[in-house]
PDB file of N, CA and C in Angstrom:
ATOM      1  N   UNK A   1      36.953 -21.849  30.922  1.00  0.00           N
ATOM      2  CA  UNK A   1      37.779 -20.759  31.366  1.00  0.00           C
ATOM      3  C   UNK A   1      36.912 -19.515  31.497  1.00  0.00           C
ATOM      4  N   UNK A   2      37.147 -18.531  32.792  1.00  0.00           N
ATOM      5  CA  UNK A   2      36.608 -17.486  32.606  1.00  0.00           C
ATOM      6  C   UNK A   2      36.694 -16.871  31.961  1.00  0.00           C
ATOM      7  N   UNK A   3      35.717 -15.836  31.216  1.00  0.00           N
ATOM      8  CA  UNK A   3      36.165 -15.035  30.471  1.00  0.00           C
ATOM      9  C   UNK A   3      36.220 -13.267  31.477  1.00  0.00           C
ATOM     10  N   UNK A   4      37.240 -12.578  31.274  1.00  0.00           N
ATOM     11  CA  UNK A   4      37.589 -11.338  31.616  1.00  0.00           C
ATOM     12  C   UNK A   4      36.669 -10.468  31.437  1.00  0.00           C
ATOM     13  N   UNK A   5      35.970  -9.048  31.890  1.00  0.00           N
ATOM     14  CA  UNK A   5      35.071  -8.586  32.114  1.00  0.00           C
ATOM     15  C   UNK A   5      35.797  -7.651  31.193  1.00  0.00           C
ATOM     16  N   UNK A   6      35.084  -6.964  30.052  1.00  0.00           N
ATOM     17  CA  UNK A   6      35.425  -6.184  29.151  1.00  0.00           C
ATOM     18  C   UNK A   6      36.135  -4.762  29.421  1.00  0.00           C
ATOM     19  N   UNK A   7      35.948  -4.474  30.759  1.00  0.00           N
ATOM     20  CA  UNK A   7      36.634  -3.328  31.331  1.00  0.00           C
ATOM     21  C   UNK A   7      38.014  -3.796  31.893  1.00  0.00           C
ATOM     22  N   UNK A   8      38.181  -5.010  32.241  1.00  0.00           N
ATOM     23  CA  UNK A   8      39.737  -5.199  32.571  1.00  0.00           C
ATOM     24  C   UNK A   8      40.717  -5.590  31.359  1.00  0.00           C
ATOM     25  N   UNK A   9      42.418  -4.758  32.037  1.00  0.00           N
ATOM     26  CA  UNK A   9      43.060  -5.000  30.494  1.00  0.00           C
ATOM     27  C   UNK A   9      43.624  -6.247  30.680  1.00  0.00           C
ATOM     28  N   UNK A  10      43.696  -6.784  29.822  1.00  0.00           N
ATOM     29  CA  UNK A  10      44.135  -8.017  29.347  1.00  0.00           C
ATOM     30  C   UNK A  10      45.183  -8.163  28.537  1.00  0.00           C
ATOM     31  N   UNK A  11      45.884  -9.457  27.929  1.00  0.00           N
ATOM     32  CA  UNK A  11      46.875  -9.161  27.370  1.00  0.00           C
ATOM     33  C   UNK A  11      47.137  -9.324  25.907  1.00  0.00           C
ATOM     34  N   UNK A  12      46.184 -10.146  25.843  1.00  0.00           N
ATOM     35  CA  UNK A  12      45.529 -10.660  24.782  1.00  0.00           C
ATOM     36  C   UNK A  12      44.225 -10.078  24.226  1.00  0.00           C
ATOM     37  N   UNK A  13      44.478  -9.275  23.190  1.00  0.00           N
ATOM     38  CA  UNK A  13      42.827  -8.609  22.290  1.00  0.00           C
ATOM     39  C   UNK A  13      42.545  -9.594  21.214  1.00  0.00           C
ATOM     40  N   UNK A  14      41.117  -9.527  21.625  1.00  0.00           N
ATOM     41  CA  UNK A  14      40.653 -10.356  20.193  1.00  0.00           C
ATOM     42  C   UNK A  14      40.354  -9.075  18.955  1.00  0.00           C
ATOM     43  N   UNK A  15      39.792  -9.888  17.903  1.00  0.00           N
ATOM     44  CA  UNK A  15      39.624  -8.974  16.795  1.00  0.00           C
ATOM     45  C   UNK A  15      38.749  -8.182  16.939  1.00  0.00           C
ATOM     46  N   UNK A  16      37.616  -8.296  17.787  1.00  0.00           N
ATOM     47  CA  UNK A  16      36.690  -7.786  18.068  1.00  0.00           C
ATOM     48  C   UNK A  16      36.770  -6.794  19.242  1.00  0.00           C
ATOM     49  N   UNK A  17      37.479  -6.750  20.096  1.00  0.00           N
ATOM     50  CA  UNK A  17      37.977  -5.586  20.906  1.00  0.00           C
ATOM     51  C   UNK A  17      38.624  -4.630  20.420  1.00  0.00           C
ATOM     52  N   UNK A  18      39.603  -5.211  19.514  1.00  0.00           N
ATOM     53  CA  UNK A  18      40.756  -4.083  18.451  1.00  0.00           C
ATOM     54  C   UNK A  18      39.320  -2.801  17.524  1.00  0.00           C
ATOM     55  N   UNK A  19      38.590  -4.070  17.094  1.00  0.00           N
ATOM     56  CA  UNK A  19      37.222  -3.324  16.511  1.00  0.00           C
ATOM     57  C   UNK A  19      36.675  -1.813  17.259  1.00  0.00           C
ATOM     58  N   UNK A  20      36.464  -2.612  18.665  1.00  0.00           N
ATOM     59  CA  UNK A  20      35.765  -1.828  19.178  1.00  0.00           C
ATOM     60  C   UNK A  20      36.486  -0.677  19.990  1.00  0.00           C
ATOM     61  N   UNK A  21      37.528  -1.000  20.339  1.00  0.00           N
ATOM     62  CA  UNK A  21      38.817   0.047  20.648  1.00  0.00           C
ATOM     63  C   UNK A  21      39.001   0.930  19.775  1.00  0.00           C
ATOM     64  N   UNK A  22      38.820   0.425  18.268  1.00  0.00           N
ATOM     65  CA  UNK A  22      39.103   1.911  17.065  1.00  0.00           C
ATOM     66  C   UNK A  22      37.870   2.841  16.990  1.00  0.00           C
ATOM     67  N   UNK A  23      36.630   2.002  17.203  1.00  0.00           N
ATOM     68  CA  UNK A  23      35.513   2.634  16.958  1.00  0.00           C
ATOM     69  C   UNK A  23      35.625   3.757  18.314  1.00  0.00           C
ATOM     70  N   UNK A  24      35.608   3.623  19.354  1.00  0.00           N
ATOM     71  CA  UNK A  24      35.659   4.319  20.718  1.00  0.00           C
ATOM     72  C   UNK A  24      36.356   5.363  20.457  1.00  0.00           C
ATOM     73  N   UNK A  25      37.847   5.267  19.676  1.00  0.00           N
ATOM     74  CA  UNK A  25      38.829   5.545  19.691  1.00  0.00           C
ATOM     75  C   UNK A  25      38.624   7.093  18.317  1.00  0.00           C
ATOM     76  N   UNK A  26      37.907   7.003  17.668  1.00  0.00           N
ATOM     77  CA  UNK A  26      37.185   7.531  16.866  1.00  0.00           C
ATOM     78  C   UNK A  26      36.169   8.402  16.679  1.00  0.00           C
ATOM     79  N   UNK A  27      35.440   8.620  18.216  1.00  0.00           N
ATOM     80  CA  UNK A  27      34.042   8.828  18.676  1.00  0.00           C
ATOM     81  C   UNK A  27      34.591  10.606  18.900  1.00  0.00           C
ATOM     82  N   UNK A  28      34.235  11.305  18.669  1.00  0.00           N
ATOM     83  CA  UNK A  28      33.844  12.777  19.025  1.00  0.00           C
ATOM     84  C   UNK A  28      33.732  13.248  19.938  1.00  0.00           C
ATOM     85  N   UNK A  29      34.325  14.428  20.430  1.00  0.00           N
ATOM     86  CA  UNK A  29      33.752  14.687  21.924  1.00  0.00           C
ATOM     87  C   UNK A  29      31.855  14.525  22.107  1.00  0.00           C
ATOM     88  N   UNK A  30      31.539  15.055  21.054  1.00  0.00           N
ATOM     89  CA  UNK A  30      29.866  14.836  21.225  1.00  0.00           C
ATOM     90  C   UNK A  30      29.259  13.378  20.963  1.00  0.00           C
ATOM     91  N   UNK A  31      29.745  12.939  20.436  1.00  0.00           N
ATOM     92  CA  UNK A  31      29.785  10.995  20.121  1.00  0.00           C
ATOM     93  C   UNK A  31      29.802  10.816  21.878  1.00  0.00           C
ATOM     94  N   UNK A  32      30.839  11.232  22.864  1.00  0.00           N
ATOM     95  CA  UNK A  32      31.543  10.762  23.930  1.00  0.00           C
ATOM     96  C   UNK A  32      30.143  10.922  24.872  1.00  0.00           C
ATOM     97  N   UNK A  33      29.836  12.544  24.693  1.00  0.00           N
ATOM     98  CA  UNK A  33      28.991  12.716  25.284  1.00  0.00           C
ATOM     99  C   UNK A  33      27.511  12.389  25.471  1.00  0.00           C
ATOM    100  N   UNK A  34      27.225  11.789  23.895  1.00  0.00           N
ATOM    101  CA  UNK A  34      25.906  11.056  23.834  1.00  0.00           C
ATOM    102  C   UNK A  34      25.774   9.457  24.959  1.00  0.00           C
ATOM    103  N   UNK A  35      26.777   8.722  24.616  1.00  0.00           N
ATOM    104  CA  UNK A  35      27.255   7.583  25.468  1.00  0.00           C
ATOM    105  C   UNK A  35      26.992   7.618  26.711  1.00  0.00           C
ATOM    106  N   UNK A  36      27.673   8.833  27.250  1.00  0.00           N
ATOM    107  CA  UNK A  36      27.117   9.774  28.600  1.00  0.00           C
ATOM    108  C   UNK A  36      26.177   9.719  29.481  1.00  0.00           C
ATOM    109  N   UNK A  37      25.468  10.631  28.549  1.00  0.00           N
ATOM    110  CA  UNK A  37      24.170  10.495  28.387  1.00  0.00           C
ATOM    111  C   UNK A  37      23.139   9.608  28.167  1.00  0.00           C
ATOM    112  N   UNK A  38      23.160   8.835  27.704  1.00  0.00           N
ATOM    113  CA  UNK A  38      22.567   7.555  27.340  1.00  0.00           C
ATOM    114  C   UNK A  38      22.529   6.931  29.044  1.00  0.00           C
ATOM    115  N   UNK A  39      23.600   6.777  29.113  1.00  0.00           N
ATOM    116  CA  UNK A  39      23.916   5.950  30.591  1.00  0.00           C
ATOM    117  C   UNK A  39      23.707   6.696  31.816  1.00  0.00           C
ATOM    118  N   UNK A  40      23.817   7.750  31.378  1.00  0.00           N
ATOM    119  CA  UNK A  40      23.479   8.309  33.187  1.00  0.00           C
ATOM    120  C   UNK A  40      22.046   8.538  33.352  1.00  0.00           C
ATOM    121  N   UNK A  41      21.229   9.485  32.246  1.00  0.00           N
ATOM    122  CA  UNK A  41      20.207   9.638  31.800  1.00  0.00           C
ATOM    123  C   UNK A  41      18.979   8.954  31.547  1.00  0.00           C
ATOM    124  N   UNK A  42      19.563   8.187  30.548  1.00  0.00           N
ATOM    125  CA  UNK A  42      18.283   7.535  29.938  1.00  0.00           C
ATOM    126  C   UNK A  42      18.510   5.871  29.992  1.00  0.00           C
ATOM    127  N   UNK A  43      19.103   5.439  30.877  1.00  0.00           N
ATOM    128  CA  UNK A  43      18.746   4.167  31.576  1.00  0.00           C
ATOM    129  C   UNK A  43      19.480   2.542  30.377  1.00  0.00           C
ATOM    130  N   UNK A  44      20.729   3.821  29.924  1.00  0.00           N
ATOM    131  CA  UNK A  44      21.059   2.812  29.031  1.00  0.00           C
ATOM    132  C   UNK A  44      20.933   2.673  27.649  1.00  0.00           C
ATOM    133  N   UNK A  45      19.919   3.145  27.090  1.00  0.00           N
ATOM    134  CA  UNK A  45      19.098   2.950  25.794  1.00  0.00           C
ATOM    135  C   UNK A  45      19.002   4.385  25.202  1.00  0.00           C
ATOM    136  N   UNK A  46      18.917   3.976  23.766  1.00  0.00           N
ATOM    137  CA  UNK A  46      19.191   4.786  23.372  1.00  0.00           C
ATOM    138  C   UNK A  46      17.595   5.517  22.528  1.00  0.00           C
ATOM    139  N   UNK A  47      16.811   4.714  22.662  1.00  0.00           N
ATOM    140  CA  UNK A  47      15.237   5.387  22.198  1.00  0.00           C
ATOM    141  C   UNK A  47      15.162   6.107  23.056  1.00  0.00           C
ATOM    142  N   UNK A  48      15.014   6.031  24.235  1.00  0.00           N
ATOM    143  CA  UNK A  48      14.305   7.330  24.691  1.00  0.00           C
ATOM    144  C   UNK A  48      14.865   8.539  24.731  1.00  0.00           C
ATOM    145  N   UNK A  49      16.077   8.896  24.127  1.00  0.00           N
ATOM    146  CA  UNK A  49      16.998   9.784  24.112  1.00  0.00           C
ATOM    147  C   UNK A  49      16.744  10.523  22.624  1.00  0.00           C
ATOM    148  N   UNK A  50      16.372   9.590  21.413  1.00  0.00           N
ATOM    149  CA  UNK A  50      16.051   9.998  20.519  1.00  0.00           C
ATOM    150  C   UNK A  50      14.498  10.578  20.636  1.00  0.00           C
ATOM    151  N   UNK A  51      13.674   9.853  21.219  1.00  0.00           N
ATOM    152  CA  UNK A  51      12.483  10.036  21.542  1.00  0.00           C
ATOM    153  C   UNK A  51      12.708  11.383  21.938  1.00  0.00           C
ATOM    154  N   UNK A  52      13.236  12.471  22.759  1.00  0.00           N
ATOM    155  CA  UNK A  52      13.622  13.433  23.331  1.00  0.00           C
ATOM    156  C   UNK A  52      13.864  14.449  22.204  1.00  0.00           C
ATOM    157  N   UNK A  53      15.100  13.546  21.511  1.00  0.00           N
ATOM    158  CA  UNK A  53      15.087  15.037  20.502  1.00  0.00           C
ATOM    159  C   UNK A  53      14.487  15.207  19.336  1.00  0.00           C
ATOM    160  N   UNK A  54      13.241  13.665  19.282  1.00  0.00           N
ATOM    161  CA  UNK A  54      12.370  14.175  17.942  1.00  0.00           C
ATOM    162  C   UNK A  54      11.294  14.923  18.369  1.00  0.00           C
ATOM    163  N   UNK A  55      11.039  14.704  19.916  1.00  0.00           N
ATOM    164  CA  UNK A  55      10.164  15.735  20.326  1.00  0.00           C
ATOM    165  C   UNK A  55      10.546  16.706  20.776  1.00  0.00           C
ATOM    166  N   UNK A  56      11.633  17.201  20.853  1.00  0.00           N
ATOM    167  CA  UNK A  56      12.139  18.723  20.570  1.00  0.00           C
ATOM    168  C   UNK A  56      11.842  19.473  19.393  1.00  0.00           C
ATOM    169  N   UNK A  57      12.219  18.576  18.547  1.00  0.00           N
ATOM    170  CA  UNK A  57      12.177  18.741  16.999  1.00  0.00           C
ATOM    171  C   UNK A  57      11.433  19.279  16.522  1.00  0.00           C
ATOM    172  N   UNK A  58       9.964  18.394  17.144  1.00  0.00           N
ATOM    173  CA  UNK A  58       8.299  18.923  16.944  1.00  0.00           C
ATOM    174  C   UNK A  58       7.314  19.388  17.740  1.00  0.00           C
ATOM    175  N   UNK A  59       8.264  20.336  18.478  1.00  0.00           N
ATOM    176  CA  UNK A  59       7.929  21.006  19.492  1.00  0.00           C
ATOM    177  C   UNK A  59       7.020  20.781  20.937  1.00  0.00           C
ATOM    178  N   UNK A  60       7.013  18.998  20.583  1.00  0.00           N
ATOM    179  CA  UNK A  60       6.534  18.573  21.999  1.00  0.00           C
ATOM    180  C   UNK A  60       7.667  18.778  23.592  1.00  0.00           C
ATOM    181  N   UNK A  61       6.906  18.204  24.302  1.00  0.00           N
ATOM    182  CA  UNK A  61       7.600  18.150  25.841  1.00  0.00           C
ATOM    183  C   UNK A  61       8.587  16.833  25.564  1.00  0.00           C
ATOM    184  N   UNK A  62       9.669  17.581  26.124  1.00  0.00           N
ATOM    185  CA  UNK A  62      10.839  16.559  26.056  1.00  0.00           C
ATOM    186  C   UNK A  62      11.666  16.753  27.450  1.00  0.00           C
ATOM    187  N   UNK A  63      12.577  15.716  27.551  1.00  0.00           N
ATOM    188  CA  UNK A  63      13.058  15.287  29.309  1.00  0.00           C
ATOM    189  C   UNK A  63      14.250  16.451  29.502  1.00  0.00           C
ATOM    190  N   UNK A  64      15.149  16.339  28.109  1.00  0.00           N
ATOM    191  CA  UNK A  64      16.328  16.798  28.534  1.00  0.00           C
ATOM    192  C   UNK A  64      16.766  17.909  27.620  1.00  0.00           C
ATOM    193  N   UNK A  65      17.082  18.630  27.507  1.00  0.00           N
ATOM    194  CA  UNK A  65      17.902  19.824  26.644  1.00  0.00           C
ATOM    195  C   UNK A  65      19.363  19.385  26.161  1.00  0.00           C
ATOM    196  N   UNK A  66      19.596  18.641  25.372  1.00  0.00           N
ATOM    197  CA  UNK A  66      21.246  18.067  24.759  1.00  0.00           C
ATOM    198  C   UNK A  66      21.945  19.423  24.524  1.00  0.00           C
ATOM    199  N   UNK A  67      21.594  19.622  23.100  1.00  0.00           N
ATOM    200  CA  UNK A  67      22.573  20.648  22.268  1.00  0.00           C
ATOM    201  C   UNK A  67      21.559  21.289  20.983  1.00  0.00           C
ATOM    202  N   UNK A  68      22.042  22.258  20.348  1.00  0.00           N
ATOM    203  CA  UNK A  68      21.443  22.652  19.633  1.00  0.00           C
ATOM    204  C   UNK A  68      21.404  22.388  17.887  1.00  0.00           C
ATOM    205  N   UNK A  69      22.561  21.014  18.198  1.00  0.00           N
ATOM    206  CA  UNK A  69      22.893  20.362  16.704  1.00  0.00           C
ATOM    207  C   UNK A  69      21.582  18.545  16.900  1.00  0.00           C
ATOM    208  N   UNK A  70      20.795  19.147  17.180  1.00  0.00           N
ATOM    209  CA  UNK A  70      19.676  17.911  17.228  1.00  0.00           C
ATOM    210  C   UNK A  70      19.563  16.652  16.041  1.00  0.00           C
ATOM    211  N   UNK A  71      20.024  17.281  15.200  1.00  0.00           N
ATOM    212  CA  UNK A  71      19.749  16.525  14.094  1.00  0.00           C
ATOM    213  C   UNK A  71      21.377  15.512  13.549  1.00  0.00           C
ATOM    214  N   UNK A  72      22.604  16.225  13.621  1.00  0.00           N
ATOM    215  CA  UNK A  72      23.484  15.893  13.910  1.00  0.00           C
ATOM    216  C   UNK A  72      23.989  14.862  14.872  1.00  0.00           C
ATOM    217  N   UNK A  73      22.959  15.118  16.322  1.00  0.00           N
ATOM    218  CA  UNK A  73      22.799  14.312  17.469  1.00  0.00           C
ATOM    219  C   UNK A  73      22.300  12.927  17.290  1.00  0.00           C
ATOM    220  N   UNK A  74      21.517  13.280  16.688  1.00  0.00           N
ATOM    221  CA  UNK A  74      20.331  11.739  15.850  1.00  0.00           C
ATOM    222  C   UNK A  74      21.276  10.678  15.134  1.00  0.00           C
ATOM    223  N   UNK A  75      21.922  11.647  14.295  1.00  0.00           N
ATOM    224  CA  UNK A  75      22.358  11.092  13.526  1.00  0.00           C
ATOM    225  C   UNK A  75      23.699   9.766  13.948  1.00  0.00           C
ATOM    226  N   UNK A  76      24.208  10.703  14.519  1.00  0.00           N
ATOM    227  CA  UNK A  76      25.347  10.563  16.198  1.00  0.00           C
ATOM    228  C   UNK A  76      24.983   8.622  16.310  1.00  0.00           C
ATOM    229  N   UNK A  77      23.632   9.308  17.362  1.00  0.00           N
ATOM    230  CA  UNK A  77      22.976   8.032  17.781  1.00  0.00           C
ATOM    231  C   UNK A  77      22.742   7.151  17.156  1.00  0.00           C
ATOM    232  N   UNK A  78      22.495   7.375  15.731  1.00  0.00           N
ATOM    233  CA  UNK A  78      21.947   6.281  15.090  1.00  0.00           C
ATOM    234  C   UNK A  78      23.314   5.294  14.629  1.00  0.00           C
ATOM    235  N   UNK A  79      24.346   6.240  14.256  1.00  0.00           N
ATOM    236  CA  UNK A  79      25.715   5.452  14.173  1.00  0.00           C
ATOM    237  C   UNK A  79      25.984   4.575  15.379  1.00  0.00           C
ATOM    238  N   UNK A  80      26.166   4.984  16.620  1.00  0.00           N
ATOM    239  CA  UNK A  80      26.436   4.503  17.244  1.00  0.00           C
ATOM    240  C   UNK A  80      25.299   3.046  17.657  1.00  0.00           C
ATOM    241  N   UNK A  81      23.600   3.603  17.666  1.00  0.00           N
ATOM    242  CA  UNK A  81      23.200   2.199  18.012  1.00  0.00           C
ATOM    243  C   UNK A  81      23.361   0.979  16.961  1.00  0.00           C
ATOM    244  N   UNK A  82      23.672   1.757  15.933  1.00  0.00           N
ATOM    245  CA  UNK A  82      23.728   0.449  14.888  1.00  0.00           C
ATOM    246  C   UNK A  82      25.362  -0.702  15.221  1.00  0.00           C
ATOM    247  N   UNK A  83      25.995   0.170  15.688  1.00  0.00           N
ATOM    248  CA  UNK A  83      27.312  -0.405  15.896  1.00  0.00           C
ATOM    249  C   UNK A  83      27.287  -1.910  17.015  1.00  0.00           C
ATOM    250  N   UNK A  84      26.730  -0.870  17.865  1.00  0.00           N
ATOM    251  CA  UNK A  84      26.296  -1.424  19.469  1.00  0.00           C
ATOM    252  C   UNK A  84      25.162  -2.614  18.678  1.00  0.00           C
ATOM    253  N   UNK A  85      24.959  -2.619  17.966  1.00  0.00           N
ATOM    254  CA  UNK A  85      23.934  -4.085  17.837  1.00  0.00           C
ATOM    255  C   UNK A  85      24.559  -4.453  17.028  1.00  0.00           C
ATOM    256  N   UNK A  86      25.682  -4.352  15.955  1.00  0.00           N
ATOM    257  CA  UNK A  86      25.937  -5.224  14.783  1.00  0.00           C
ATOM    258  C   UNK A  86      27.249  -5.686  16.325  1.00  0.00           C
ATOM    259  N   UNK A  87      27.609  -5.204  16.943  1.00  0.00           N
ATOM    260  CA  UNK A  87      29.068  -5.872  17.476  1.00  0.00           C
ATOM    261  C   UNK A  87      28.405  -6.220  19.223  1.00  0.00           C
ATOM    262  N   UNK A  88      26.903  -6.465  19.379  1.00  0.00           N
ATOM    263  CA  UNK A  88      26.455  -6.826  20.804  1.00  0.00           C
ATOM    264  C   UNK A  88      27.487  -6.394  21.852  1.00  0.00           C
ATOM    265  N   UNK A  89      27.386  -5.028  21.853  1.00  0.00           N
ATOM    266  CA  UNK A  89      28.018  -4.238  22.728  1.00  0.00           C
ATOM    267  C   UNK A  89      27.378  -3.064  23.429  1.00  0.00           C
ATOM    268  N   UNK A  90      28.152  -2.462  24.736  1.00  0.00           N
ATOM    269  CA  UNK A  90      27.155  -1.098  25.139  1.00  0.00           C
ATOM    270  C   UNK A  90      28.554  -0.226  25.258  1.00  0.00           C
ATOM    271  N   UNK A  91      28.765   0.991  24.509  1.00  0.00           N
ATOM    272  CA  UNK A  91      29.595   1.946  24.566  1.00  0.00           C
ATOM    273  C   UNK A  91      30.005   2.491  25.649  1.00  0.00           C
ATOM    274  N   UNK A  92      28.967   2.404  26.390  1.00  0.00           N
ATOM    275  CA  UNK A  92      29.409   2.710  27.808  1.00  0.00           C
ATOM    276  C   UNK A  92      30.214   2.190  28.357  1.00  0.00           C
ATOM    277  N   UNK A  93      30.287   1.109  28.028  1.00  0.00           N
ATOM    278  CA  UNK A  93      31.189   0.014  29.104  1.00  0.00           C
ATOM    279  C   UNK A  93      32.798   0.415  28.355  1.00  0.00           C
ATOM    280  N   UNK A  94      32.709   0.952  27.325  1.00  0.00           N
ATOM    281  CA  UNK A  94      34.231   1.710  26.867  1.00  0.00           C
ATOM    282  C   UNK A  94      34.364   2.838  27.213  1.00  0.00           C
ATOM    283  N   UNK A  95      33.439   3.311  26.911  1.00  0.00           N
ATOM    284  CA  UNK A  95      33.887   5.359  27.439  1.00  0.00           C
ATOM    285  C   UNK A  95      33.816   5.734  28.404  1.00  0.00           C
ATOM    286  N   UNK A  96      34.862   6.443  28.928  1.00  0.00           N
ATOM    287  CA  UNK A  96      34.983   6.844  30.520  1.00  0.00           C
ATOM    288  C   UNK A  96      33.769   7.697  30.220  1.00  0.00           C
ATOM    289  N   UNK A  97      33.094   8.132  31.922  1.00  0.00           N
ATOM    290  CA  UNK A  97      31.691   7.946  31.811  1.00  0.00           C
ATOM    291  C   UNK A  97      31.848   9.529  33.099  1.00  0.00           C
ATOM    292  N   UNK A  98      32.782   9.945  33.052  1.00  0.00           N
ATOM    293  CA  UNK A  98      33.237  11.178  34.040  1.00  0.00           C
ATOM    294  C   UNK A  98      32.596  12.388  33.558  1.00  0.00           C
TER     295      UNK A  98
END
């Protein structure tokens, strides 16, 4: 049987969508906006985005100017990539991306 493409609704949730529906569901406007970012930006991934704001951090050349809560931001990211690999998922594919 096919399986349904994670962006269409369905009628039936598994446990693992309900999961990932609360987590989304949970996310911060700046959580929203890292996701964002990630995807329009930085090609998906989320190192080179951190890469960015540790070299902000330490006053090297960096790609993009986020926000001025850098460290908060990190932190952001790091929640979120850990999620995105314990549940083999990309946030993007949940958060409207407008």
């Amino acid at each position: 049987m096919d399986e349904p493409s994670k962006n269409n609704h369905r009628s039936v949730k598994t446990s693992t969508d309900m999961l990932i529906s609360g987590f989304v569901a949970s996310l911060s406007d700046e959580h929203r906006m890292l996701v964002v970012l990630k995807a329009q930006l930085y090609g998906g991934t989320w190192e080179p985005m951190l890469d960015d704001l540790q070299n902000r951090l330490e006053g090297k050349p960096y790609i993009f100017k986020l926000v001025n809560r850098i460290k908060d931001d990190i932190e952001r990211i790091e929640q979120m990539r850990k999620f995105e690999e314990q549940h083999k998922v990309d946030l993007a594919e949940y958060v409207e991306l407008s």
